[in-house]
Protein backbone atom coordinates (compact mmCIF):
# COMPACT_ATOMS: atom_id res chain seq x y z
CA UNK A 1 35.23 -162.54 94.58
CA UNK A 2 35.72 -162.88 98.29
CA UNK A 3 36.66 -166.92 99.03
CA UNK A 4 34.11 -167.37 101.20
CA UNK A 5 31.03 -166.18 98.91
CA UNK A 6 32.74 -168.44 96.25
CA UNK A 7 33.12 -171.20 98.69
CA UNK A 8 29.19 -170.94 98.96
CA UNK A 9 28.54 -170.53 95.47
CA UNK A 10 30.63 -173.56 94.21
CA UNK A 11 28.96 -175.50 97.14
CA UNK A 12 25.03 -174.21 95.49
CA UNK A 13 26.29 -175.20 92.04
CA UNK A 14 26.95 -178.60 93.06
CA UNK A 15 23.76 -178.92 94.70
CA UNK A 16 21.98 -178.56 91.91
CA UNK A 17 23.61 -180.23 89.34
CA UNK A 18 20.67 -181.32 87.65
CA UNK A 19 19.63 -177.96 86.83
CA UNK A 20 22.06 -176.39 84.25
CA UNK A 21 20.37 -172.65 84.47
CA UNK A 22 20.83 -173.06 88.23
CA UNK A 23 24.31 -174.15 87.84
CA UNK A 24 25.66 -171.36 85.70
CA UNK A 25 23.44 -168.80 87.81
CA UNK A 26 25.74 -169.63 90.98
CA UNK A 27 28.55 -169.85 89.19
CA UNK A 28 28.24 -166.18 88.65
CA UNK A 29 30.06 -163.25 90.44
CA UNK A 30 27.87 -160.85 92.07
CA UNK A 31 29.01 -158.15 89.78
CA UNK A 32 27.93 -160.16 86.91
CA UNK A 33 24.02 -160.35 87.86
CA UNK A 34 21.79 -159.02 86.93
CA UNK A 35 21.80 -161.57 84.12
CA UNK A 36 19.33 -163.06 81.71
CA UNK A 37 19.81 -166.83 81.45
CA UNK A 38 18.60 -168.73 78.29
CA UNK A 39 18.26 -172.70 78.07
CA UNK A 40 18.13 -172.86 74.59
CA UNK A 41 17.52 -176.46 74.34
CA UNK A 42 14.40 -176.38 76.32
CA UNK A 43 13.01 -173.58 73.91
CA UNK A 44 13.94 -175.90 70.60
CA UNK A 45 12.30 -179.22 72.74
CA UNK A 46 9.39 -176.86 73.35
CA UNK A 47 8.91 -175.41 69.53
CA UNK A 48 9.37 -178.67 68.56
CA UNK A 49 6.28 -180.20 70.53
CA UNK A 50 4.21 -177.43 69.08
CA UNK A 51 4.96 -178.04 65.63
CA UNK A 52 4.66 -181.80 66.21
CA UNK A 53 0.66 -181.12 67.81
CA UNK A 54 -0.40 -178.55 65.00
CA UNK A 55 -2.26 -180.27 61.46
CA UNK A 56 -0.10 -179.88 58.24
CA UNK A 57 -2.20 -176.62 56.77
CA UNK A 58 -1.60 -175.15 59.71
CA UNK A 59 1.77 -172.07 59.20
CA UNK A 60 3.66 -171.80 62.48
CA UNK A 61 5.30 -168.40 62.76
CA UNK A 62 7.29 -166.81 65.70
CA UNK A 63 6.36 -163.59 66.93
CA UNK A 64 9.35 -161.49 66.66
CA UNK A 65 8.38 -159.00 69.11
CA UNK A 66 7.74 -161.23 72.25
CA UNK A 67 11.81 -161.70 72.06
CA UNK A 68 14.26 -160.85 68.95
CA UNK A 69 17.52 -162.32 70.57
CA UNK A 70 19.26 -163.86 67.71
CA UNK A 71 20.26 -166.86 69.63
CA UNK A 72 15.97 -167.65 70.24
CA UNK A 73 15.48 -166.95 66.57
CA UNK A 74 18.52 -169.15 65.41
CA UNK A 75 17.03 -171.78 68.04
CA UNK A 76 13.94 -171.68 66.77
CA UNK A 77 14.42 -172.05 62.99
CA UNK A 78 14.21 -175.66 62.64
CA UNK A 79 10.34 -175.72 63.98
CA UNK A 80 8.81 -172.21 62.78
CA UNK A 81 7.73 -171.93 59.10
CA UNK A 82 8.84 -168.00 59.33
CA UNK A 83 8.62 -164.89 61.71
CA UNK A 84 5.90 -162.29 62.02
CA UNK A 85 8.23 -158.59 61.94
CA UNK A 86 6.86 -155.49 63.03
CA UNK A 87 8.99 -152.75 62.23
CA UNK A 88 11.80 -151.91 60.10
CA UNK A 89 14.32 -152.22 62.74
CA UNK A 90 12.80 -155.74 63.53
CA UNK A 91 13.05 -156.73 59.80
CA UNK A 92 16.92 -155.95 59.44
CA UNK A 93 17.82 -157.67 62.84
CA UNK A 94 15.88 -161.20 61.80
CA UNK A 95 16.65 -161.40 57.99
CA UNK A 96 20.58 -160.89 59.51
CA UNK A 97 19.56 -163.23 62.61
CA UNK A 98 18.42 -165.76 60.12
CA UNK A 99 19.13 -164.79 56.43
CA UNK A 100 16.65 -167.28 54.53
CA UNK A 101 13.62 -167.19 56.78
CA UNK A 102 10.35 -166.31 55.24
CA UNK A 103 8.66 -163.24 56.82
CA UNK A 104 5.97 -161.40 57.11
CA UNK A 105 5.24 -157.65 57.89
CA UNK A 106 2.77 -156.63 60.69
CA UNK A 107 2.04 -153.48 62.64
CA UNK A 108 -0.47 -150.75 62.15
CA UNK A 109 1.97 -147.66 61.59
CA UNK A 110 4.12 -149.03 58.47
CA UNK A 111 6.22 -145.84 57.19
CA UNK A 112 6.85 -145.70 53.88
CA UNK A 113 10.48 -145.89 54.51
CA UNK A 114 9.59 -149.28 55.68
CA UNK A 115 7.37 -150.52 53.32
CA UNK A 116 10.37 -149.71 50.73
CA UNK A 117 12.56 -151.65 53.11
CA UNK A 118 10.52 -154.64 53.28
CA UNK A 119 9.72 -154.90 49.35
CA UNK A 120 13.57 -154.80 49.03
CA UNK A 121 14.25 -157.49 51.23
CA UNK A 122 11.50 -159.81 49.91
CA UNK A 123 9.05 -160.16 52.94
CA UNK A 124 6.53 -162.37 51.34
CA UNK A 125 3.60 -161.79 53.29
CA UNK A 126 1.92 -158.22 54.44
CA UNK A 127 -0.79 -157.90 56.87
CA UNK A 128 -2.18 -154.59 55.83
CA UNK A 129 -4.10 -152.15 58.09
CA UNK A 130 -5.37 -149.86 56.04
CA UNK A 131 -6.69 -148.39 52.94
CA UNK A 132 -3.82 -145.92 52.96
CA UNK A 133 -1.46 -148.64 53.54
CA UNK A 134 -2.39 -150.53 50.32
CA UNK A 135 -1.99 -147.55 48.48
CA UNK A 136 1.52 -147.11 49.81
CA UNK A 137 2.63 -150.26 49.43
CA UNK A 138 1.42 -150.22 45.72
CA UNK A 139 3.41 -146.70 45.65
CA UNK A 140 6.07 -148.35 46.34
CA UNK A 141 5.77 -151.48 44.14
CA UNK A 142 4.98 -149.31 41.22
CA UNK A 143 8.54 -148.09 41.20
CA UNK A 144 9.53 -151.56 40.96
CA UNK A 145 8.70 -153.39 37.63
CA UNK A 146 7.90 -156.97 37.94
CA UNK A 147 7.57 -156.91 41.75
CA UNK A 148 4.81 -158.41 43.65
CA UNK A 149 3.61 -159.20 47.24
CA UNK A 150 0.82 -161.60 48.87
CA UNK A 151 -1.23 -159.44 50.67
CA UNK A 152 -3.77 -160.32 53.84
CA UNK A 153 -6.22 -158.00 55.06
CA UNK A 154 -6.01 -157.18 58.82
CA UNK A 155 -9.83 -156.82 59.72
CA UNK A 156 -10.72 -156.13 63.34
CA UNK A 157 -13.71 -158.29 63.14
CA UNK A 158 -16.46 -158.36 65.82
CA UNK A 159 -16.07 -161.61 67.07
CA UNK A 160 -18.68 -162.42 69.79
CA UNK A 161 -17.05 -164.29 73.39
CA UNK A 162 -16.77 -163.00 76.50
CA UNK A 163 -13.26 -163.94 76.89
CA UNK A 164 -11.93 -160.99 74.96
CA UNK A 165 -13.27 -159.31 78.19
CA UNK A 166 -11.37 -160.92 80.36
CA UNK A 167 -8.00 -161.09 78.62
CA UNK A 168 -4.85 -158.69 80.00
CA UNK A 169 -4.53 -157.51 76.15
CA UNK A 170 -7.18 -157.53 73.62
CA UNK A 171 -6.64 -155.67 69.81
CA UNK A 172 -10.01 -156.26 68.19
CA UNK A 173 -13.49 -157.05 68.68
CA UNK A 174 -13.93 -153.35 70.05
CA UNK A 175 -12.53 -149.93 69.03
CA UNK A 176 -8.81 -150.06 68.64
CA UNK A 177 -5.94 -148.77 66.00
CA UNK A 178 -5.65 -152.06 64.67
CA UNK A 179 -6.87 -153.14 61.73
CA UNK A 180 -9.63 -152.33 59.35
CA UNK A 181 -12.61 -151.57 59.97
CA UNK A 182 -15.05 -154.97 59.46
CA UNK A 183 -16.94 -152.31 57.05
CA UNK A 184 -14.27 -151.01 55.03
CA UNK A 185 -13.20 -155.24 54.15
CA UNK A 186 -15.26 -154.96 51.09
CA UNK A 187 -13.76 -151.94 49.75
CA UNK A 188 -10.47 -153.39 50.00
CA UNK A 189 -11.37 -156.57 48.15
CA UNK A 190 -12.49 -154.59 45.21
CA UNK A 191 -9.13 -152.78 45.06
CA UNK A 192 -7.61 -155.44 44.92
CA UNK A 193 -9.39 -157.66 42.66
CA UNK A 194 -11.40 -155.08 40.02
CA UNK A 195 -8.55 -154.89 37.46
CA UNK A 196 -6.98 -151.89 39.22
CA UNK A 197 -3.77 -150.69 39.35
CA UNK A 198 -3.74 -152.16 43.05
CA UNK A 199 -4.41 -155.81 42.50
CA UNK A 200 -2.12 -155.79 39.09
CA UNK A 201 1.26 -155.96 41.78
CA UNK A 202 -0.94 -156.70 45.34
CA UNK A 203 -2.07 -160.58 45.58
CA UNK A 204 -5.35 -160.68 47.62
CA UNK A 205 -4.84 -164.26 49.85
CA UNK A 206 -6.79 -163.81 52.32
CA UNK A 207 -7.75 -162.26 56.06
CA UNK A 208 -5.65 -161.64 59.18
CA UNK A 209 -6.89 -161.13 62.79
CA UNK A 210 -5.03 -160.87 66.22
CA UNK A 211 -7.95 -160.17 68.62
CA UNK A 212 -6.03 -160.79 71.88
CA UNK A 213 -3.77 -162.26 73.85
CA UNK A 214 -3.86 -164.68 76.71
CA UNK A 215 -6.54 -167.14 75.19
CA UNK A 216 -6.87 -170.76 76.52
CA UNK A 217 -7.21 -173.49 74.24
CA UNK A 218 -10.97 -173.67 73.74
CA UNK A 219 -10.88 -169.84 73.73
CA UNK A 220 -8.72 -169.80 70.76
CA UNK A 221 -10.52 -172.27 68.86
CA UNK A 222 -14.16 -170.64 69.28
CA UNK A 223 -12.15 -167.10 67.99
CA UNK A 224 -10.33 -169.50 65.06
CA UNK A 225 -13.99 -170.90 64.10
CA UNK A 226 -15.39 -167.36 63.74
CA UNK A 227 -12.41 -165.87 61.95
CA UNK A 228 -12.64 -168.22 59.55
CA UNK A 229 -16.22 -167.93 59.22
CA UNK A 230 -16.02 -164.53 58.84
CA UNK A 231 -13.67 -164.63 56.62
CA UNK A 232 -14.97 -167.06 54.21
CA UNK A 233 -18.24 -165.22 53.50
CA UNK A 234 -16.49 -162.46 52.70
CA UNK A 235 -14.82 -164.43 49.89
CA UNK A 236 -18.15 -165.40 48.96
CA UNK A 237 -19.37 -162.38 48.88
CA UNK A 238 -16.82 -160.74 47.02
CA UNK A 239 -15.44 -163.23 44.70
CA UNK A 240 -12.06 -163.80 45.52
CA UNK A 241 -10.37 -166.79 46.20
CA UNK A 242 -9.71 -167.66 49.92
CA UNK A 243 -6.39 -169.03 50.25
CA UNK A 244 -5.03 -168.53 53.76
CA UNK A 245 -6.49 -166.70 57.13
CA UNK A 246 -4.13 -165.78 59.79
CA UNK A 247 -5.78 -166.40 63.28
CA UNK A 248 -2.56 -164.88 65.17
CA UNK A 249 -1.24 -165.41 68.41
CA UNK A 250 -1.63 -164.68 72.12
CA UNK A 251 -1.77 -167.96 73.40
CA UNK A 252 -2.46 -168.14 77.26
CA UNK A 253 0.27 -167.62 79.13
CA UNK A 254 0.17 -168.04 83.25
CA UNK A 255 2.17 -166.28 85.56
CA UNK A 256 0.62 -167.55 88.54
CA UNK A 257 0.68 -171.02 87.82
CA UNK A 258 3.85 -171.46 85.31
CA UNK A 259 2.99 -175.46 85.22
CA UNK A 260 -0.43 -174.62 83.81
CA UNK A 261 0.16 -174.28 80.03
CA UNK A 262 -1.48 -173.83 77.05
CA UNK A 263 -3.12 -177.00 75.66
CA UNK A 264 -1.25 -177.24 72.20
CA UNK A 265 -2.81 -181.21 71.38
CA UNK A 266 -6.37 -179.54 71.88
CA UNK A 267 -5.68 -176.91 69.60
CA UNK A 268 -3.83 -178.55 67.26
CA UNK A 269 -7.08 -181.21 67.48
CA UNK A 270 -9.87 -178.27 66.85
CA UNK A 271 -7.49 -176.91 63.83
CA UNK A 272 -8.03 -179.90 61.78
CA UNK A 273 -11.47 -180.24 62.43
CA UNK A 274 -12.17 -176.40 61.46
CA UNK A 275 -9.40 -177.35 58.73
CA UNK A 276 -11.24 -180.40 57.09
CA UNK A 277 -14.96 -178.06 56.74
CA UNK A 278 -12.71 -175.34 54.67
CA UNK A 279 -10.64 -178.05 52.30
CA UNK A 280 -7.34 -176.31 50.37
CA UNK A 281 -7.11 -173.32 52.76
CA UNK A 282 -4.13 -172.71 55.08
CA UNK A 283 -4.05 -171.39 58.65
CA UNK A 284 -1.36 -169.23 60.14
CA UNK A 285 -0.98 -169.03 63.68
CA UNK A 286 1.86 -166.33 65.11
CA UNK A 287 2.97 -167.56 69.03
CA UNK A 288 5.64 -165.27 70.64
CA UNK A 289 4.88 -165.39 73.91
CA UNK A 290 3.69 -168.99 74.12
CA UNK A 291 6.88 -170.16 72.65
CA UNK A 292 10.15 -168.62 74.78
CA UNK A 293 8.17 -167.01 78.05
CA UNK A 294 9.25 -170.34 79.60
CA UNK A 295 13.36 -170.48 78.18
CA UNK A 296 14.17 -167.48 79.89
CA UNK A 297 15.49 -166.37 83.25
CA UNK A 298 16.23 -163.52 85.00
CA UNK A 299 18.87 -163.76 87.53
CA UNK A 300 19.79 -161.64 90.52
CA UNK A 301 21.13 -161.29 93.96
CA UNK A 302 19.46 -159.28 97.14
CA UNK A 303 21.17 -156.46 98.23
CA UNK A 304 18.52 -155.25 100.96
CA UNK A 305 16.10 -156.90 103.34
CA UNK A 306 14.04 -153.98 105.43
CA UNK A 307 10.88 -153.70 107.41
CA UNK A 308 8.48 -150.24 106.34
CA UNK A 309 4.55 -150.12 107.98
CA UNK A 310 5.13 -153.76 109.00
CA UNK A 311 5.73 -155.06 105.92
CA UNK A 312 9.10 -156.60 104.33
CA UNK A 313 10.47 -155.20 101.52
CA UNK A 314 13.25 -157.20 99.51
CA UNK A 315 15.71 -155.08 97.45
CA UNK A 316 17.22 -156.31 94.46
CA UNK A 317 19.91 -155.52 92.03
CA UNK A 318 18.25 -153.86 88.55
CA UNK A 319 14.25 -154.59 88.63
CA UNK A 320 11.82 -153.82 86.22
CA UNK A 321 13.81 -151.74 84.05
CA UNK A 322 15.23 -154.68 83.09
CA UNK A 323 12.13 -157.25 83.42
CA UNK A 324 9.18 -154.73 82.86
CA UNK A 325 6.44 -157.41 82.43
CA UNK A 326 4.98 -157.75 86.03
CA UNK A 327 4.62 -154.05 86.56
CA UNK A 328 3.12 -153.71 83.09
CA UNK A 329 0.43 -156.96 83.67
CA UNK A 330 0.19 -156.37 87.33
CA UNK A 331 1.36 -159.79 88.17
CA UNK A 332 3.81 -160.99 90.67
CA UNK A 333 6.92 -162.64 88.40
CA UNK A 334 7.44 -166.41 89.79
CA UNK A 335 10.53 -167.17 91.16
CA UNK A 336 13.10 -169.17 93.22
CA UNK A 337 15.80 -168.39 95.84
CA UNK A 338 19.36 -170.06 95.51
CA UNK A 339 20.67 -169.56 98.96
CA UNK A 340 24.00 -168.30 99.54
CA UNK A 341 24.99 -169.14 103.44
CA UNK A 342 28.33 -167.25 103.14
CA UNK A 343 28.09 -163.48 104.93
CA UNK A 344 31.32 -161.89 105.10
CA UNK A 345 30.32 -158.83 106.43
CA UNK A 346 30.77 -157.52 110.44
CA UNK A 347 27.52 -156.56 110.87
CA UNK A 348 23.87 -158.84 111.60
CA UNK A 349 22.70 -160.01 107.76
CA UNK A 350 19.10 -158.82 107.05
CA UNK A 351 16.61 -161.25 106.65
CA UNK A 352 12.70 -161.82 105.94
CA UNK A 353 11.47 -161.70 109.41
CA UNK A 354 7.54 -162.62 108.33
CA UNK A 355 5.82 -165.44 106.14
CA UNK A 356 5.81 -163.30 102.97
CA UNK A 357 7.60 -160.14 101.73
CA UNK A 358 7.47 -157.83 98.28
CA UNK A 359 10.81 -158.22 96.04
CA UNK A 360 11.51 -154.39 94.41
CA UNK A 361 14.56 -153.28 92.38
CA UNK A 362 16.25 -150.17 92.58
CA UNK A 363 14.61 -147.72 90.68
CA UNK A 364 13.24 -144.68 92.56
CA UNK A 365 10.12 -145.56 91.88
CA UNK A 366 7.32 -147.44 93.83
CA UNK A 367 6.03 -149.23 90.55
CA UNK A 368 9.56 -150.98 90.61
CA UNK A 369 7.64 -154.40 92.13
CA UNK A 370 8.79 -158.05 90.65
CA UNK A 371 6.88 -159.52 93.02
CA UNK A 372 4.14 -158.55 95.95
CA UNK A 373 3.59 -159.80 99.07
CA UNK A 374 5.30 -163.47 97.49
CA UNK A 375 5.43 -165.93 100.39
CA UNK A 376 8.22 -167.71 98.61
CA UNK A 377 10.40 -164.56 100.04
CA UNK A 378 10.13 -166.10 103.55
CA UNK A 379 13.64 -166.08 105.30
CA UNK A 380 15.12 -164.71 102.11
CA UNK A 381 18.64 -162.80 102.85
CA UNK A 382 20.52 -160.26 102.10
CA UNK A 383 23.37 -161.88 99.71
CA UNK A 384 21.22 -164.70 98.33
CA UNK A 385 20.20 -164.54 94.76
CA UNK A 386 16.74 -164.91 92.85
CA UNK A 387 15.83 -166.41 89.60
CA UNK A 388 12.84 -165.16 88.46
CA UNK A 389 11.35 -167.78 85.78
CA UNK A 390 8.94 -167.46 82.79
CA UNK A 391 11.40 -164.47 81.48
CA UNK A 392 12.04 -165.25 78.14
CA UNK A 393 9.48 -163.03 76.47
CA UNK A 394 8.77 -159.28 76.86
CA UNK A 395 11.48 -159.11 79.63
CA UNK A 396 14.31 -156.86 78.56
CA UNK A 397 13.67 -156.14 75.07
CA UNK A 398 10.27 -153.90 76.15
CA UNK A 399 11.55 -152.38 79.27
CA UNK A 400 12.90 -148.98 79.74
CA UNK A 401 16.69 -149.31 80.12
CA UNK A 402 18.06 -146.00 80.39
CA UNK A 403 16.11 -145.01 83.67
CA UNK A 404 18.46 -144.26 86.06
CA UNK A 405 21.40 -146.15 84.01
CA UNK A 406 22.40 -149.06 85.72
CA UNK A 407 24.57 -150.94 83.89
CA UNK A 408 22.59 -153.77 81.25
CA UNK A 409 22.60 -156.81 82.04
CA UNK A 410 24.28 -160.04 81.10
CA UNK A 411 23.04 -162.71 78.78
CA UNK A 412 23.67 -166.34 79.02
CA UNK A 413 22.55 -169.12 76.50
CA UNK A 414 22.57 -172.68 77.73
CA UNK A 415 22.52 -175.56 75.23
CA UNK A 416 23.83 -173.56 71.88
């Protein structure tokens, strides 16, 4: 590294001493960003206050999908009660991640290949999407004497709130490939629980239903309180004993304002009261999102300030092949500039010249936007670097690497 860049660089670390992701950002060499930054202790603090606000019936399982780095699944295993999986590939990576951790099995296109899989390695709980896929997984059960599993239902009931409108994602409450069918429940129930071949090895608990993500508090309580009701008159009106309903995740997450957060004490609040009017059952709720957005960094340096149409453009090493989320939401990523004063180059350094300018990465593509029109780019330089924040869930693992192959980037984890 040339001295004088390091010179800066040392100079930034000490100047922010009190911020260890900071601190190890700087530290890097410029060949070494892009690189995701994890403070690992903030995610355990955080899964720890969420456990702490949440009744005792209430499950609290980690989303595997939002971000399967074993570190955050080794991190989080002294507040979650399990981990949601979604594939077979996800299943082998967390029962090797972390060996003894209950799981269950999610996902509406469950090959049988999978279903053997998961049988094998004793996932406990199955949300199950479909006739078909009861029928499979009692295939596959058959074959194994002696083996059962604890089965929910995944309806996708029509729960009635205008905030399913309004949410970036939303998997029920409308037409979509998840799920049954509210008018295919009952059918279900009675192969499960008429005597059949189907409930001898398949253990009926109860309902599951992810509806959406990016719920407030109150949001997520009014679609908990109809869930439930939902899903307890269909035990009454079937018979079978209602032991558990999974309300799923999606908790709010905002990009915009990262200090806005989802109000877990609320929540946890309305859970016990919709607890206490349904005594013995058990709620599981399935955060991924919610729970390691805010752990994660993405790090980077600029390697291009220019001026197109009158308006600045900042180029940055890798982009959103590497962080895909704010050109898949539309939303600008938040971040923050550590300066780097040294320039060791001969000619003029190129700078934000306006109050505001777009940050792109290098992909030949004009969808590769972290952030538009951000006003925290003002006087940001050529050489300085960029930490975008809130990137510890569907960052790298849901982006598409291989386009134009730069090289992957680096991971850090703070507080191991």
């Amino acid at each position: 590294m040339n001295s004088a860049v390091k010179s800066t660089l040392d100079s930034t670390a000490n100047s922010t001493l009190g911020n260890p992701v900071h601190r190890r950002v700087a530290s890097l060499a410029a060949d070494e960003l892009p690189s995701y930054v994890h403070d690992l202790a903030a995610l355990r603090e955080h899964a720890a206050t969420v456990r702490a606000a949440l009744p005792e019936r209430v499950e609290l399982y980690y989303a595997a999908k939002a971000n399967p780095e074993a570190p955050l699944l080794t991190a989080l295993s002294d507040a979650v009660d399990g981990y949601e999986v979604s594939s077979g590939g996800e299943l082998a990576h967390v029962r090797a991640a972390v060996p003894d951790a209950p799981l269950a099995f999610g996902g509406p296109g469950k090959t049988p290949a999978e279903i053997a899989a998961a049988v094998d390695a004793g996932v406990h709980r199955w949300h199950v999407e479909s006739e078909q896929e009861l029928h499979r997984l009692a295939a596959v059960l058959a074959e194994r004497p002696g083996a059962a599993v604890d089965v929910l239902l995944r309806v996708n009931l029509p729960v009635v709130t205008d905030a399913l409108d309004a949410v970036p994602l939303a998997m029920g409450g409308r037409p979509t490939p998840f799920g049954l069918d509210p008018d295919r429940a009952e059918e279900c129930v009675r192969l499960l629980t008429d005597g059949g071949p189907l409930g001898r090895q398949l253990r009926l608990r109860g309902v599951h239903a992810h509806l959406a993500s990016g719920l407030a508090a109150a949001e997520q309580l009014a679609v908990a309180q109809q869930i439930v009701t939902w899903s307890a008159e269909l035990a009454e009106r079937t018979g079978f004993p209602l032991t558990e309903v999974n309300i799923g995740g999606g908790m709010a997450v905002d990009y915009d304002d990262p200090a806005r957060r989802f109000d877990w004490t609320a929540f946890g609040e309305g859970l016990a009261e919709l607890l206490d009017a349904h005594p013995g059952l058990v709620l599981r709720i399935e955060p991924g999102r919610a729970l390691t957005a805010y752990c994660g960094w993405y790090a980077t340096e600029v390697l291009d300030v220019k001026r197109s149409h009158g308006e600045d453009f900042v180029v940055v090493r890798g982009g959103t092949h590497h962080l895909r989320t704010p050109a898949t939401r539309g939303h600008s990523q938040p971040f923050t500039v550590l300066p780097v004063d040294a320039w060791p180059h001969p000619w003029a350094r190129p700078a934000v010249g306006s109050g505001r300018a777009t940050l792109a990465g290098q992909l030949c593509t004009p969808k590769d936007v972290l952030a538009r029109a951000a006003t925290g780019a003002a006087g940001l330089r050529a050489g300085d670097r960029v930490l975008f924040a809130m990137a510890g869930a569907y960052a790298w693992n849901i982006s598409h690497h291989e386009f134009l192959m730069h090289p992957r980037p680096g991971f850090h984890y703070l507080g191991g």
